[in-house]
PDB file of N, CA and C in Angstrom:
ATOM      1  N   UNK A   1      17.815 -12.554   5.215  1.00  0.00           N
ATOM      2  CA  UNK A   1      16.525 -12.479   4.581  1.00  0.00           C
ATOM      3  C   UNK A   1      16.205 -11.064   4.122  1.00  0.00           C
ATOM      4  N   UNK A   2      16.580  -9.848   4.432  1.00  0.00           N
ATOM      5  CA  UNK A   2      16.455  -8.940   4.430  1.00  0.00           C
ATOM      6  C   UNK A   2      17.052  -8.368   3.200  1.00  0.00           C
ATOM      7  N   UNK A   3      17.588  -8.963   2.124  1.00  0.00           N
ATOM      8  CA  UNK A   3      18.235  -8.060   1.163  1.00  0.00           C
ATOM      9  C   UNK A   3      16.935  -8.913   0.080  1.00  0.00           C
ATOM     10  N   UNK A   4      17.367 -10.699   0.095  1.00  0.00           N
ATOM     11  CA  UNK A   4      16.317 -10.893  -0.659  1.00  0.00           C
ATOM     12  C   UNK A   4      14.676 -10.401  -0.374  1.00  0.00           C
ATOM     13  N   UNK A   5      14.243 -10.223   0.803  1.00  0.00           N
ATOM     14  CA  UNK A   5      12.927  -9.823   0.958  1.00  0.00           C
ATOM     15  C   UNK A   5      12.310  -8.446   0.026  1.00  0.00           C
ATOM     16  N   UNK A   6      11.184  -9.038  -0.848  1.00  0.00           N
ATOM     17  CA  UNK A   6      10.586  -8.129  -1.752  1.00  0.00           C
ATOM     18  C   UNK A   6       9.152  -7.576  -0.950  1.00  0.00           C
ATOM     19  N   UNK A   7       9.431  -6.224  -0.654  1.00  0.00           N
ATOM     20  CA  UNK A   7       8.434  -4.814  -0.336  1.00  0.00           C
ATOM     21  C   UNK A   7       7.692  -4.838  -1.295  1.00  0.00           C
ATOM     22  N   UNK A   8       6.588  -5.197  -1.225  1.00  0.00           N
ATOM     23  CA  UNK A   8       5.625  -4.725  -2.219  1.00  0.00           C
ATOM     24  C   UNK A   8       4.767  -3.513  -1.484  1.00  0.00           C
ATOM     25  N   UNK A   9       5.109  -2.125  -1.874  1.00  0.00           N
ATOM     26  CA  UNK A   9       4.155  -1.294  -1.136  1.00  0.00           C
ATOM     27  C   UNK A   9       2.342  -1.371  -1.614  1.00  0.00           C
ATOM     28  N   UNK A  10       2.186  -1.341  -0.498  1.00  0.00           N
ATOM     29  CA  UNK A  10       0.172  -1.387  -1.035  1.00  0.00           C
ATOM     30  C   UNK A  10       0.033   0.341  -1.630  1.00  0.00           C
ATOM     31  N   UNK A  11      -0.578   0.246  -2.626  1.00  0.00           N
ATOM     32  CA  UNK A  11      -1.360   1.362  -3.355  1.00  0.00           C
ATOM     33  C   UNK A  11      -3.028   1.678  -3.072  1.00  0.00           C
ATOM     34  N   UNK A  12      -2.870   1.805  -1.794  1.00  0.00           N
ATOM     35  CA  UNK A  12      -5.004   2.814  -1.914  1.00  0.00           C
ATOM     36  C   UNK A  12      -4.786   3.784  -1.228  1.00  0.00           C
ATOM     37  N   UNK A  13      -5.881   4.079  -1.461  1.00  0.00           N
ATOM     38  CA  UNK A  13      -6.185   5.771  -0.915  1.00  0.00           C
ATOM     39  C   UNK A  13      -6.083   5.819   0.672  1.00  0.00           C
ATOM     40  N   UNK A  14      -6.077   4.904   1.641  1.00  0.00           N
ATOM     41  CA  UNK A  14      -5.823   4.760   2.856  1.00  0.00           C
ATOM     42  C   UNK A  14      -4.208   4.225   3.070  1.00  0.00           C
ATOM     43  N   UNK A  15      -3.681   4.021   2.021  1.00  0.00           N
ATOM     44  CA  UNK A  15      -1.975   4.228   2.223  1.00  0.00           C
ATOM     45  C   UNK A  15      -1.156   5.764   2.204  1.00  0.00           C
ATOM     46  N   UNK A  16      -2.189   6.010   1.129  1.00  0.00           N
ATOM     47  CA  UNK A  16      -1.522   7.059   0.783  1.00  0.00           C
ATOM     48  C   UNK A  16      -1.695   8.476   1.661  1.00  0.00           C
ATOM     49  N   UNK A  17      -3.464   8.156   2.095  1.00  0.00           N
ATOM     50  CA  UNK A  17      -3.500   8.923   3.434  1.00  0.00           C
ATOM     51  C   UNK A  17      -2.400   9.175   4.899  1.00  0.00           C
ATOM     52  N   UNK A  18      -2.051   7.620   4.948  1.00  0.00           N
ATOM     53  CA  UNK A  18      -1.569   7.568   6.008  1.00  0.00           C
ATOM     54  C   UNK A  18       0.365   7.974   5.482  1.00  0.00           C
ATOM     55  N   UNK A  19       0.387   7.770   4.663  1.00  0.00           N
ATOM     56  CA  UNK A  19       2.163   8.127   4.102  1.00  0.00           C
ATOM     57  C   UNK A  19       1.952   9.942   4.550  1.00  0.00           C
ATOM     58  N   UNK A  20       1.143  10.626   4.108  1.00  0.00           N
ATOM     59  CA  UNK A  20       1.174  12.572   4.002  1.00  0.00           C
ATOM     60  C   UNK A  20       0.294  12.791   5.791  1.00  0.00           C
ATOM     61  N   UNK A  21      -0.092  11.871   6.209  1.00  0.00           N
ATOM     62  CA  UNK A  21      -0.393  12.527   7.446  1.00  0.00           C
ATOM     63  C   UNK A  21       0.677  12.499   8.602  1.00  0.00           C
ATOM     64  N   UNK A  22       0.973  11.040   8.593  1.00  0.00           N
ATOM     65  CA  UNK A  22       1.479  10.678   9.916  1.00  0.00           C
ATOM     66  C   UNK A  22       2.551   9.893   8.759  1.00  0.00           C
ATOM     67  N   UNK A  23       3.475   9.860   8.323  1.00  0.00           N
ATOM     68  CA  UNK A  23       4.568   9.744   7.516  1.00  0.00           C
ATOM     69  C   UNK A  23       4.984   7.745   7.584  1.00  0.00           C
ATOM     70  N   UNK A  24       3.464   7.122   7.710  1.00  0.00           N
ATOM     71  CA  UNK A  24       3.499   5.764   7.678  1.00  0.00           C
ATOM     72  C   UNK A  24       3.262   4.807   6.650  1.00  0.00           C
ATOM     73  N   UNK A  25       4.239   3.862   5.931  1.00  0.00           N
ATOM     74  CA  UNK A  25       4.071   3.232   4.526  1.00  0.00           C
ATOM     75  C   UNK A  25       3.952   1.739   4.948  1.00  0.00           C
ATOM     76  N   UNK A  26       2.687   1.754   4.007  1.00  0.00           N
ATOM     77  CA  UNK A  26       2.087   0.099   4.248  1.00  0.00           C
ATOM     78  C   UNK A  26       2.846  -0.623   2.963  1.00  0.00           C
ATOM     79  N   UNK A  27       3.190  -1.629   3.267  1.00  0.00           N
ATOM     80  CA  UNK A  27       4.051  -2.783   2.620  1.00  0.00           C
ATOM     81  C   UNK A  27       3.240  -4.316   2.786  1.00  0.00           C
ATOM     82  N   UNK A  28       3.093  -4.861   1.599  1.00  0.00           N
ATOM     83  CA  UNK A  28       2.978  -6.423   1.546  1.00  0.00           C
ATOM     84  C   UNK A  28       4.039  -7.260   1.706  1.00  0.00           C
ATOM     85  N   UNK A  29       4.354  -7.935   3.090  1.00  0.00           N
ATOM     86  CA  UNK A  29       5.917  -8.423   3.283  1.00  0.00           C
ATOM     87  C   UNK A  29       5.066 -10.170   3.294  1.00  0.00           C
ATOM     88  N   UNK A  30       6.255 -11.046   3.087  1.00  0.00           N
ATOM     89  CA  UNK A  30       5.998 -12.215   3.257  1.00  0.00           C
ATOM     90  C   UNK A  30       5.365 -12.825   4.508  1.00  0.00           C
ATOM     91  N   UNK A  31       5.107 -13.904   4.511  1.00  0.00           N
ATOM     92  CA  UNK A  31       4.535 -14.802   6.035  1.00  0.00           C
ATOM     93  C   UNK A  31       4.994 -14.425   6.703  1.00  0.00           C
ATOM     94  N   UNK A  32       6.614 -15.004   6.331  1.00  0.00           N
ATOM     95  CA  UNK A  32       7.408 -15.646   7.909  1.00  0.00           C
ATOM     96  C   UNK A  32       8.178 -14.489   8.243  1.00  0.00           C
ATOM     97  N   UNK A  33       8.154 -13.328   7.545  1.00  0.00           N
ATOM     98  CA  UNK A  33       8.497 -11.540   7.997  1.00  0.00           C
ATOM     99  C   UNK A  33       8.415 -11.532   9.244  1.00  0.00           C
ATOM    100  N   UNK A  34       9.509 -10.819  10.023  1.00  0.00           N
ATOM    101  CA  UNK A  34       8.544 -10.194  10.955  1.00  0.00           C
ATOM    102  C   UNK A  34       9.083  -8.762  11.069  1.00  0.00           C
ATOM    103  N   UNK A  35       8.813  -8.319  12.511  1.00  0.00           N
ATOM    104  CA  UNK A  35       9.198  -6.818  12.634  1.00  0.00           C
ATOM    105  C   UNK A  35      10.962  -6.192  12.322  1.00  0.00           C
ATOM    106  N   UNK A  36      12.030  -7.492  13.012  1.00  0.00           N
ATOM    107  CA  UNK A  36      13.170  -6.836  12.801  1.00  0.00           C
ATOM    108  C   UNK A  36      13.419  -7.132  10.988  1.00  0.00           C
ATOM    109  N   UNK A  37      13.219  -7.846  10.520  1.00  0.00           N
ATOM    110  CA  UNK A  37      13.467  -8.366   9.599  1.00  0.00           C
ATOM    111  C   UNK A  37      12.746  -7.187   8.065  1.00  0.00           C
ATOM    112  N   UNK A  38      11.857  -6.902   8.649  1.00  0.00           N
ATOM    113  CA  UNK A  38      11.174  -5.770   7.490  1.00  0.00           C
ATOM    114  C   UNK A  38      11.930  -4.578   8.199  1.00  0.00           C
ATOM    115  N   UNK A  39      12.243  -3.955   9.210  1.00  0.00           N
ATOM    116  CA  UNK A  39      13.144  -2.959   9.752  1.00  0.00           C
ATOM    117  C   UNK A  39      13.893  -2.739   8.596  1.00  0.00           C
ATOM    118  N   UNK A  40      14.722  -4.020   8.761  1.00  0.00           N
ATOM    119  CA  UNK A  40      16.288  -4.065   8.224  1.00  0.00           C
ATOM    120  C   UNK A  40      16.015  -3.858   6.752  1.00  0.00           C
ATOM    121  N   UNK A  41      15.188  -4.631   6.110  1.00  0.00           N
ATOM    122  CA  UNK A  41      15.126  -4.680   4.225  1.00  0.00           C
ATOM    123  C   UNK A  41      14.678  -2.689   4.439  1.00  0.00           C
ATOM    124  N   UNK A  42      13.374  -2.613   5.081  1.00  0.00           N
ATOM    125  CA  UNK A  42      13.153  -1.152   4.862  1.00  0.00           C
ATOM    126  C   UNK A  42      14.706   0.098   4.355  1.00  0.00           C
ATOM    127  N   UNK A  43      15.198  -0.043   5.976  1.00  0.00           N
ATOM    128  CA  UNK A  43      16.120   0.708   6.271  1.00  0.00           C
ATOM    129  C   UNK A  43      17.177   0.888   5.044  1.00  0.00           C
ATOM    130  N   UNK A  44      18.076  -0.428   4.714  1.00  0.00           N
ATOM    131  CA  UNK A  44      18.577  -0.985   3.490  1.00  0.00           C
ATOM    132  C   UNK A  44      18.299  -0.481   1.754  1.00  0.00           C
ATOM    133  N   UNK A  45      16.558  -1.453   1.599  1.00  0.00           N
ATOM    134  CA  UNK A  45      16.408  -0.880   0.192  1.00  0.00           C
ATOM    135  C   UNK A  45      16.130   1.014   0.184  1.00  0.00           C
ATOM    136  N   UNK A  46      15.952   1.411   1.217  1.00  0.00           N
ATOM    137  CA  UNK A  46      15.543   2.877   0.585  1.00  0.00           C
ATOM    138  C   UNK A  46      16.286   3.895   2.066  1.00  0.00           C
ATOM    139  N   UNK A  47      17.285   3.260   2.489  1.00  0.00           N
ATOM    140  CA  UNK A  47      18.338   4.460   3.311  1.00  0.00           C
ATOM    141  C   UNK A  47      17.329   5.239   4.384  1.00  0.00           C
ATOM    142  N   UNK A  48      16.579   4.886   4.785  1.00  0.00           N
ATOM    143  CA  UNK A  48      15.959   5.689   5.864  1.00  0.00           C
ATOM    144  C   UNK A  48      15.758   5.131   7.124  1.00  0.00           C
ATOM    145  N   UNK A  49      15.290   5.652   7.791  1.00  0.00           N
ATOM    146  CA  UNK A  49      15.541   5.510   9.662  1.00  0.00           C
ATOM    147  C   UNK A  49      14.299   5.185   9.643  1.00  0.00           C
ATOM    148  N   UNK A  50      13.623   3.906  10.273  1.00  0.00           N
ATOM    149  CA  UNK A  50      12.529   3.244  10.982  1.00  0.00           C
ATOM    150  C   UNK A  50      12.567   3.779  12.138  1.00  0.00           C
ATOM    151  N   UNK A  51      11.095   3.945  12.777  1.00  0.00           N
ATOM    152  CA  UNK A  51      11.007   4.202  14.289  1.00  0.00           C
ATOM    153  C   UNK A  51       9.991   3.387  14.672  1.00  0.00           C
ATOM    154  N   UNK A  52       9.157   2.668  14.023  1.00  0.00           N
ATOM    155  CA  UNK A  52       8.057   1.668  14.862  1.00  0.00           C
ATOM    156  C   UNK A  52       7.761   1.054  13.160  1.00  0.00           C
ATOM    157  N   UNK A  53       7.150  -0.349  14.120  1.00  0.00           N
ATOM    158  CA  UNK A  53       6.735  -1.288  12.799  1.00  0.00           C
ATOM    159  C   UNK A  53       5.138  -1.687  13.529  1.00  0.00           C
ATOM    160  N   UNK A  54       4.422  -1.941  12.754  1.00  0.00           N
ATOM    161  CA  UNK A  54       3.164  -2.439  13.192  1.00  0.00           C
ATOM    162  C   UNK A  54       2.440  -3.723  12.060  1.00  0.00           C
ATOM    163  N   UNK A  55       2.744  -4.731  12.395  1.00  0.00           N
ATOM    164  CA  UNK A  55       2.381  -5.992  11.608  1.00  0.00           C
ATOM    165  C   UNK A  55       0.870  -6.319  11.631  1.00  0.00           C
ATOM    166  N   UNK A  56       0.574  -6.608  10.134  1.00  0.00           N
ATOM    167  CA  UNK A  56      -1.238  -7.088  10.341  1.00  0.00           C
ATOM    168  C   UNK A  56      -1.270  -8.808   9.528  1.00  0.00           C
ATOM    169  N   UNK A  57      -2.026  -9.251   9.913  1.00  0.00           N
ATOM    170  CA  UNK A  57      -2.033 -10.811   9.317  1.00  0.00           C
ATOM    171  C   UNK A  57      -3.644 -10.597   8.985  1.00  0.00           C
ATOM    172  N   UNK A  58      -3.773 -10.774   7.692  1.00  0.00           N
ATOM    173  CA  UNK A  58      -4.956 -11.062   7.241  1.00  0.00           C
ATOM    174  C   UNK A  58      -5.028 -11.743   6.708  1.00  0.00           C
ATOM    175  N   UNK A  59      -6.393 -12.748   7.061  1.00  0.00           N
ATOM    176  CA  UNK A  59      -6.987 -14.214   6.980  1.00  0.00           C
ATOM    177  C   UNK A  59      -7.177 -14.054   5.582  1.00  0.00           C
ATOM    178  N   UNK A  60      -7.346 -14.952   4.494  1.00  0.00           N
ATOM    179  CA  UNK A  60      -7.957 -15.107   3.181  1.00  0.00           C
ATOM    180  C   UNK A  60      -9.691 -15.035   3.559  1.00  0.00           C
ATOM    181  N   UNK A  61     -10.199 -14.418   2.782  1.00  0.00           N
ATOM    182  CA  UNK A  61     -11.988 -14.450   2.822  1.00  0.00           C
ATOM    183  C   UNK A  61     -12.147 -15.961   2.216  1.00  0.00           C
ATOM    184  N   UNK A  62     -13.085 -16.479   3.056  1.00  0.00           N
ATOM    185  CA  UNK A  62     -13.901 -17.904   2.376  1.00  0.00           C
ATOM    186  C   UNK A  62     -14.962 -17.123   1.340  1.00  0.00           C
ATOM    187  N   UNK A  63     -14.781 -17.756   0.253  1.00  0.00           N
ATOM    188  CA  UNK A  63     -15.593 -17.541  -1.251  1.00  0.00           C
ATOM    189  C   UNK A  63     -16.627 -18.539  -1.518  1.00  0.00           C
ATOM    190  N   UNK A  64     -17.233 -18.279  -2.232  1.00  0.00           N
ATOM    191  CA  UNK A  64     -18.478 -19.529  -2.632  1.00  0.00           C
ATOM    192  C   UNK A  64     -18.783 -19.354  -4.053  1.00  0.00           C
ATOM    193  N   UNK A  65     -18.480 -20.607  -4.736  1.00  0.00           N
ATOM    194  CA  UNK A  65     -19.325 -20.889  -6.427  1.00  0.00           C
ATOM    195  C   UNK A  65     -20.170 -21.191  -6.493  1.00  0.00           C
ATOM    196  N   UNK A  66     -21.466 -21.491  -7.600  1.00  0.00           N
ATOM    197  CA  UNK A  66     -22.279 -22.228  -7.905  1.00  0.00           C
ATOM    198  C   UNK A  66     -21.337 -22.701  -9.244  1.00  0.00           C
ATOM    199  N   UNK A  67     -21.794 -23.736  -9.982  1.00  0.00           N
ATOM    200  CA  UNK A  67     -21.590 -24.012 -11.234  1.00  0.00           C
ATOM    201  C   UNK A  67     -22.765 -24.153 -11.597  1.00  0.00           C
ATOM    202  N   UNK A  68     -22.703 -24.372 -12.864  1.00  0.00           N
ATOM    203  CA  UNK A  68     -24.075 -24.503 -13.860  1.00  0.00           C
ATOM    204  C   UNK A  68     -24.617 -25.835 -13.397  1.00  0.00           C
ATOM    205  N   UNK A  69     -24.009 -26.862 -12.861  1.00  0.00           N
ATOM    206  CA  UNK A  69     -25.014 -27.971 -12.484  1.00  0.00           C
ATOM    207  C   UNK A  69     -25.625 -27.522 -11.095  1.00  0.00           C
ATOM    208  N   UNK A  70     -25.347 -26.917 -10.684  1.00  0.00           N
ATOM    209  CA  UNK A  70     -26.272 -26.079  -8.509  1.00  0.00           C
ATOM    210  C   UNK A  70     -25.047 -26.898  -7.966  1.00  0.00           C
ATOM    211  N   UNK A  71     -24.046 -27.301  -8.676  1.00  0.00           N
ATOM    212  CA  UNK A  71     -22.956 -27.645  -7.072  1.00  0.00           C
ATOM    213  C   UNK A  71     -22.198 -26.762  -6.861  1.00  0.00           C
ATOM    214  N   UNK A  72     -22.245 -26.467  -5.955  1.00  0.00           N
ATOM    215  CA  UNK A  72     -21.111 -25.241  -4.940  1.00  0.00           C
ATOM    216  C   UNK A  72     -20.236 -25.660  -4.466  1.00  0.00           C
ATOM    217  N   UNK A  73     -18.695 -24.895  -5.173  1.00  0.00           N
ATOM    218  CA  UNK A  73     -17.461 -25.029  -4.921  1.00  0.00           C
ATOM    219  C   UNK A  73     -16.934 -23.432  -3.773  1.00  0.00           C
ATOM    220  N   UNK A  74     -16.276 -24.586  -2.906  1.00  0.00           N
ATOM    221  CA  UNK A  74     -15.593 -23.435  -2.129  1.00  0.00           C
ATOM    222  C   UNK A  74     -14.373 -23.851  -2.183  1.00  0.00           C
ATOM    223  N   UNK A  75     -14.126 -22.199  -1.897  1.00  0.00           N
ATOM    224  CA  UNK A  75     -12.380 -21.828  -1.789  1.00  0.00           C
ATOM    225  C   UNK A  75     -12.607 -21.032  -0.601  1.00  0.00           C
ATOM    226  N   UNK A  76     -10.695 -20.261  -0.516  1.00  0.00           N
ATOM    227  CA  UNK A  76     -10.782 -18.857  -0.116  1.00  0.00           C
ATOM    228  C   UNK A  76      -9.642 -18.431  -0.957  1.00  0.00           C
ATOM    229  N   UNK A  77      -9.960 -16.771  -0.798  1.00  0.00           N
ATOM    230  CA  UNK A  77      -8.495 -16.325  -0.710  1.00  0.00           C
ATOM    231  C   UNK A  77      -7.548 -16.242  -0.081  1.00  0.00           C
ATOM    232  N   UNK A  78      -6.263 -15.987  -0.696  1.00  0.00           N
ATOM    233  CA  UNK A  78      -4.917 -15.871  -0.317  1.00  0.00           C
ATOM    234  C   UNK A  78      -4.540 -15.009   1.131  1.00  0.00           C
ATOM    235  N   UNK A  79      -4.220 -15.887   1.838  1.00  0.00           N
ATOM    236  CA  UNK A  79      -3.731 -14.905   3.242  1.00  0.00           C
ATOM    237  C   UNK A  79      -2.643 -14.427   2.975  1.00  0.00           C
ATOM    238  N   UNK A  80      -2.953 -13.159   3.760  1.00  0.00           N
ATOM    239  CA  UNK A  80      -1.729 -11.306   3.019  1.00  0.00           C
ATOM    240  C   UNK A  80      -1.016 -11.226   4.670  1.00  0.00           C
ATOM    241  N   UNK A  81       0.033 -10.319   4.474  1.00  0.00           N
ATOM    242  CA  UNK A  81       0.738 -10.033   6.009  1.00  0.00           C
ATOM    243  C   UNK A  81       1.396  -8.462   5.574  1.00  0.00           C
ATOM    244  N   UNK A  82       0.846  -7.765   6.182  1.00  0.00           N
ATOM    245  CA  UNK A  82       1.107  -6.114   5.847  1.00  0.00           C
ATOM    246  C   UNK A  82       1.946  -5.702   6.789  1.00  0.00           C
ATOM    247  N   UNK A  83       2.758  -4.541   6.865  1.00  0.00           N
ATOM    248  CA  UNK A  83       3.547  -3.939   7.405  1.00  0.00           C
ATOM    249  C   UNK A  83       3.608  -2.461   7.810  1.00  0.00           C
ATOM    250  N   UNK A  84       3.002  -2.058   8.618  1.00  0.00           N
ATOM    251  CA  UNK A  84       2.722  -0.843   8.606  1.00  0.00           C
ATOM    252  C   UNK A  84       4.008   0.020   9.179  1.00  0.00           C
ATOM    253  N   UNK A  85       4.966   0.540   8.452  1.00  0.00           N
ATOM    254  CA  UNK A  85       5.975   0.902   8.621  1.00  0.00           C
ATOM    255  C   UNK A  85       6.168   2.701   9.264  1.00  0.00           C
ATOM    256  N   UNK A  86       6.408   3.132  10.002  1.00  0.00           N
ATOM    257  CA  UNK A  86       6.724   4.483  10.547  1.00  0.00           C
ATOM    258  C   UNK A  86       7.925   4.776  10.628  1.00  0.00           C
ATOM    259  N   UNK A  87       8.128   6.252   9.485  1.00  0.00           N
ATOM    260  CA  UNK A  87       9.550   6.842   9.675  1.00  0.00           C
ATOM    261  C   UNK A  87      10.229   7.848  10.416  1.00  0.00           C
ATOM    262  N   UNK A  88      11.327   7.835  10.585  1.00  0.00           N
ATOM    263  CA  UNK A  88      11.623   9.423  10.995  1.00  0.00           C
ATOM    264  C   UNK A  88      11.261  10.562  10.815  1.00  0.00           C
ATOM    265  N   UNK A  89      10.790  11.790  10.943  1.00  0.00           N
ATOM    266  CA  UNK A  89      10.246  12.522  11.002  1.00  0.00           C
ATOM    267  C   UNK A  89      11.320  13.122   9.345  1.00  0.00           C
ATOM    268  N   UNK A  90      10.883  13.931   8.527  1.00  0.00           N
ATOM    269  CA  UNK A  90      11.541  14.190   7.430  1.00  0.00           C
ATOM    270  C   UNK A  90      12.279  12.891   6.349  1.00  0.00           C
ATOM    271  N   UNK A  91      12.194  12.143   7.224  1.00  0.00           N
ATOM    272  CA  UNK A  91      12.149  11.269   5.912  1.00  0.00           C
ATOM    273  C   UNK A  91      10.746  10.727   5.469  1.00  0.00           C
ATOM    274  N   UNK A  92      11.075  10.514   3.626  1.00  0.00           N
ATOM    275  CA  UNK A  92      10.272   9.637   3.276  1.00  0.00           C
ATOM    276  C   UNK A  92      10.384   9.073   2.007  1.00  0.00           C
ATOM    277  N   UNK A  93       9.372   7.826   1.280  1.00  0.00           N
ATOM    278  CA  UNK A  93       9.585   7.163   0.449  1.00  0.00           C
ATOM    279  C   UNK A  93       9.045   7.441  -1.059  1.00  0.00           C
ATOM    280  N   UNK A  94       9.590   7.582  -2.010  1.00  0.00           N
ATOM    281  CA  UNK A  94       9.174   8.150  -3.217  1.00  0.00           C
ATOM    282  C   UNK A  94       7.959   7.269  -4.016  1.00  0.00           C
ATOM    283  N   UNK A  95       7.013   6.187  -2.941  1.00  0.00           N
ATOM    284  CA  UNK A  95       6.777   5.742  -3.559  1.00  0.00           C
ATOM    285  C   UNK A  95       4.940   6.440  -4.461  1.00  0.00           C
ATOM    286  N   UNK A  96       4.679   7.514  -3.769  1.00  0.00           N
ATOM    287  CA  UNK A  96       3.674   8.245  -4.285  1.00  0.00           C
ATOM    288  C   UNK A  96       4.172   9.020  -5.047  1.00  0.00           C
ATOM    289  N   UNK A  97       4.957   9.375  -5.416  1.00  0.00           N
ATOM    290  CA  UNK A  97       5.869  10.535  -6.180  1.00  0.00           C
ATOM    291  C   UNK A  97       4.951  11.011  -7.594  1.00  0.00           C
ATOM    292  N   UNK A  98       4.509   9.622  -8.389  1.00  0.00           N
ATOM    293  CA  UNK A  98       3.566   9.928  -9.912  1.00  0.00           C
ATOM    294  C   UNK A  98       2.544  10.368  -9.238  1.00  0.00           C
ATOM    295  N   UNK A  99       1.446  10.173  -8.067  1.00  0.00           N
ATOM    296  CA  UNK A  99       0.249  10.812  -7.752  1.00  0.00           C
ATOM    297  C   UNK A  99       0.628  12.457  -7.666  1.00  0.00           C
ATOM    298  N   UNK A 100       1.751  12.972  -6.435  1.00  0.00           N
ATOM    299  CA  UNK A 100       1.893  14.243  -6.040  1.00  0.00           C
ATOM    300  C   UNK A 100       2.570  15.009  -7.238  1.00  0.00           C
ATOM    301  N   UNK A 101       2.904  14.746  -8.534  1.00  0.00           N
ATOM    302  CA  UNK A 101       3.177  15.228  -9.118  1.00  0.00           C
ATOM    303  C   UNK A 101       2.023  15.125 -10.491  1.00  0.00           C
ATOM    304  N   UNK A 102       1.032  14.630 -10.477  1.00  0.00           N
ATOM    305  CA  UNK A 102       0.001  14.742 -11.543  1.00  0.00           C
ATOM    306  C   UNK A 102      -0.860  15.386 -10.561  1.00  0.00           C
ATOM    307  N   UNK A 103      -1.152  15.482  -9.331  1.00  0.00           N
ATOM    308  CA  UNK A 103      -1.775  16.527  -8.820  1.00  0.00           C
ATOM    309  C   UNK A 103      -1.252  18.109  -8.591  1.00  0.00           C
ATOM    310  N   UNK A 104       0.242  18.180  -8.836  1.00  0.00           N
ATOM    311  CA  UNK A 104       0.684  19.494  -8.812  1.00  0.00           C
ATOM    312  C   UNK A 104       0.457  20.234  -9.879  1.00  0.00           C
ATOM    313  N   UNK A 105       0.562  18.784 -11.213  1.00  0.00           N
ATOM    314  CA  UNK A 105       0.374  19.307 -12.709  1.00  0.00           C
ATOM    315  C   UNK A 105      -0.919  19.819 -12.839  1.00  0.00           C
ATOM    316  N   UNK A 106      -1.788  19.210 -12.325  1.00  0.00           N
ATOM    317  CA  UNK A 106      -3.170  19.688 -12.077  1.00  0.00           C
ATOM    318  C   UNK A 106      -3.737  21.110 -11.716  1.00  0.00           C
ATOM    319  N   UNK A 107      -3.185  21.315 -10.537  1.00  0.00           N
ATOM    320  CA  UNK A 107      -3.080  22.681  -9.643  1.00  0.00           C
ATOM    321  C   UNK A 107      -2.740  23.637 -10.255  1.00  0.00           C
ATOM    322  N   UNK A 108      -1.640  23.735 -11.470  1.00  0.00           N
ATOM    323  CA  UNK A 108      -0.756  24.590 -11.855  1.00  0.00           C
ATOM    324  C   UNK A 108      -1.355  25.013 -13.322  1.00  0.00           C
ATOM    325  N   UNK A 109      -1.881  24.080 -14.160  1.00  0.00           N
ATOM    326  CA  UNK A 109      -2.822  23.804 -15.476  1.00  0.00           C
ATOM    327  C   UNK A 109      -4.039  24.828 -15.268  1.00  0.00           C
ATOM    328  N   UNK A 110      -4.158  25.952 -15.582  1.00  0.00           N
ATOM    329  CA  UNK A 110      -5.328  26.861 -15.845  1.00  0.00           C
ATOM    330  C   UNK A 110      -5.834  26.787 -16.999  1.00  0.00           C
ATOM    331  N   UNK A 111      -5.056  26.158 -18.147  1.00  0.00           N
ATOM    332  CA  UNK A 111      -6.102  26.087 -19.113  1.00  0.00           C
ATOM    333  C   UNK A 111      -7.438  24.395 -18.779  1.00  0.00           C
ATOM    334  N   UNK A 112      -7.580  23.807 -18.297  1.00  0.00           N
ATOM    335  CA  UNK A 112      -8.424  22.774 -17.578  1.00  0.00           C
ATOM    336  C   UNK A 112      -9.154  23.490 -16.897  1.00  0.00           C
ATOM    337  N   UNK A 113     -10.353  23.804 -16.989  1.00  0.00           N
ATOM    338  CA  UNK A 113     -11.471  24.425 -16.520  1.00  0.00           C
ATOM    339  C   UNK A 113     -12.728  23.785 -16.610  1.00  0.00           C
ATOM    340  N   UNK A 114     -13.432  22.773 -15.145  1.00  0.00           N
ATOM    341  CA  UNK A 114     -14.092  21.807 -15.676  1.00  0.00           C
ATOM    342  C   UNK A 114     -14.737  22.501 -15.594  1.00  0.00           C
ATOM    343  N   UNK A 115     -16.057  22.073 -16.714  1.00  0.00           N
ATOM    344  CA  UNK A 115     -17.561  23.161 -17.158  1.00  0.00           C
ATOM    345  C   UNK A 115     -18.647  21.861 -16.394  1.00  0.00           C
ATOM    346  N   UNK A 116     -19.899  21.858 -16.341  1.00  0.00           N
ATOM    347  CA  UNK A 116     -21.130  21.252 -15.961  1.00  0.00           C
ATOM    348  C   UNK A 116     -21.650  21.241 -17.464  1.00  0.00           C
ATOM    349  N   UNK A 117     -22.158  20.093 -17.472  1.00  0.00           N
ATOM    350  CA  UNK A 117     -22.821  19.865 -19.051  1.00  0.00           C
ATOM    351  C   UNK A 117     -24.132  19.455 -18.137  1.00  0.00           C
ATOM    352  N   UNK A 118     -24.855  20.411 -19.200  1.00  0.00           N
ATOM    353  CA  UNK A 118     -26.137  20.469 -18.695  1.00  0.00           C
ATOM    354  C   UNK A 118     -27.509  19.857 -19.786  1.00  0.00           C
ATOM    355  N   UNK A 119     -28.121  19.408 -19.537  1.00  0.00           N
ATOM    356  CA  UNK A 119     -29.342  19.095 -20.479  1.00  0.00           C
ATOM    357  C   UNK A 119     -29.812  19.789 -21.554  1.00  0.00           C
ATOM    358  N   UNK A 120     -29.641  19.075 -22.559  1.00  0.00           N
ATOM    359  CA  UNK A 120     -30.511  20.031 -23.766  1.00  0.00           C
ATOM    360  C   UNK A 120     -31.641  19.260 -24.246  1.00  0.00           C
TER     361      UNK A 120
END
């Protein structure tokens, strides 16, 4: 299962926190995933050394419609199963690579000088 299993890494600002602090990458892995099994695809698709896995199962939210006649349709959403992956110390995954490098471009750019626009 581990070669076909597709890593979808999660992209927010609390992934990306946790990738530059404590060197941990959150992944959207399938249901029936579990810990050795995302190990192995980890280790595999991107050559690096796992040291702890931490699995989350999140429920789909129950939703609520009205339609234009007042009848209310319910659903929910889609139940997710995340992977909170921890690496070896010096390794890591390129998958922020476009953020830390449009923020270096940033840093380095002196002609960008934001001004305050003020009321006239």
């Amino acid at each position: 299962m581990s070669k076909t299993m597709t890593l979808r890494p999660r992209i927010s600002e609390k992934a990306y926190g946790l990738s530059q602090s404590t060197n941990v990458y959150v992944f959207h892995v399938p249901a029936e995933a579990n810990r050795l099994t995302v190990s192995r695809a980890v280790a595999e698709q991107f050559k690096v050394t796992v040291t702890n896995i931490k699995m989350l199962n999140q429920k789909g939210k129950t939703k609520r419609s009205v339609r234009k006649t007042g009848r209310s349709v319910t659903g929910h959403r889609v139940n997710r199963k995340f992977a909170y992956v921890t690496l070896k110390q010096g390794d890591s995954l390129p998958i922020f690579a476009a953020e830390e490098a449009d923020d270096a471009k940033k840093s380095k750019d002196p002609t960008k000088v934001q001004t305050k626009r003020g009321k006239k």
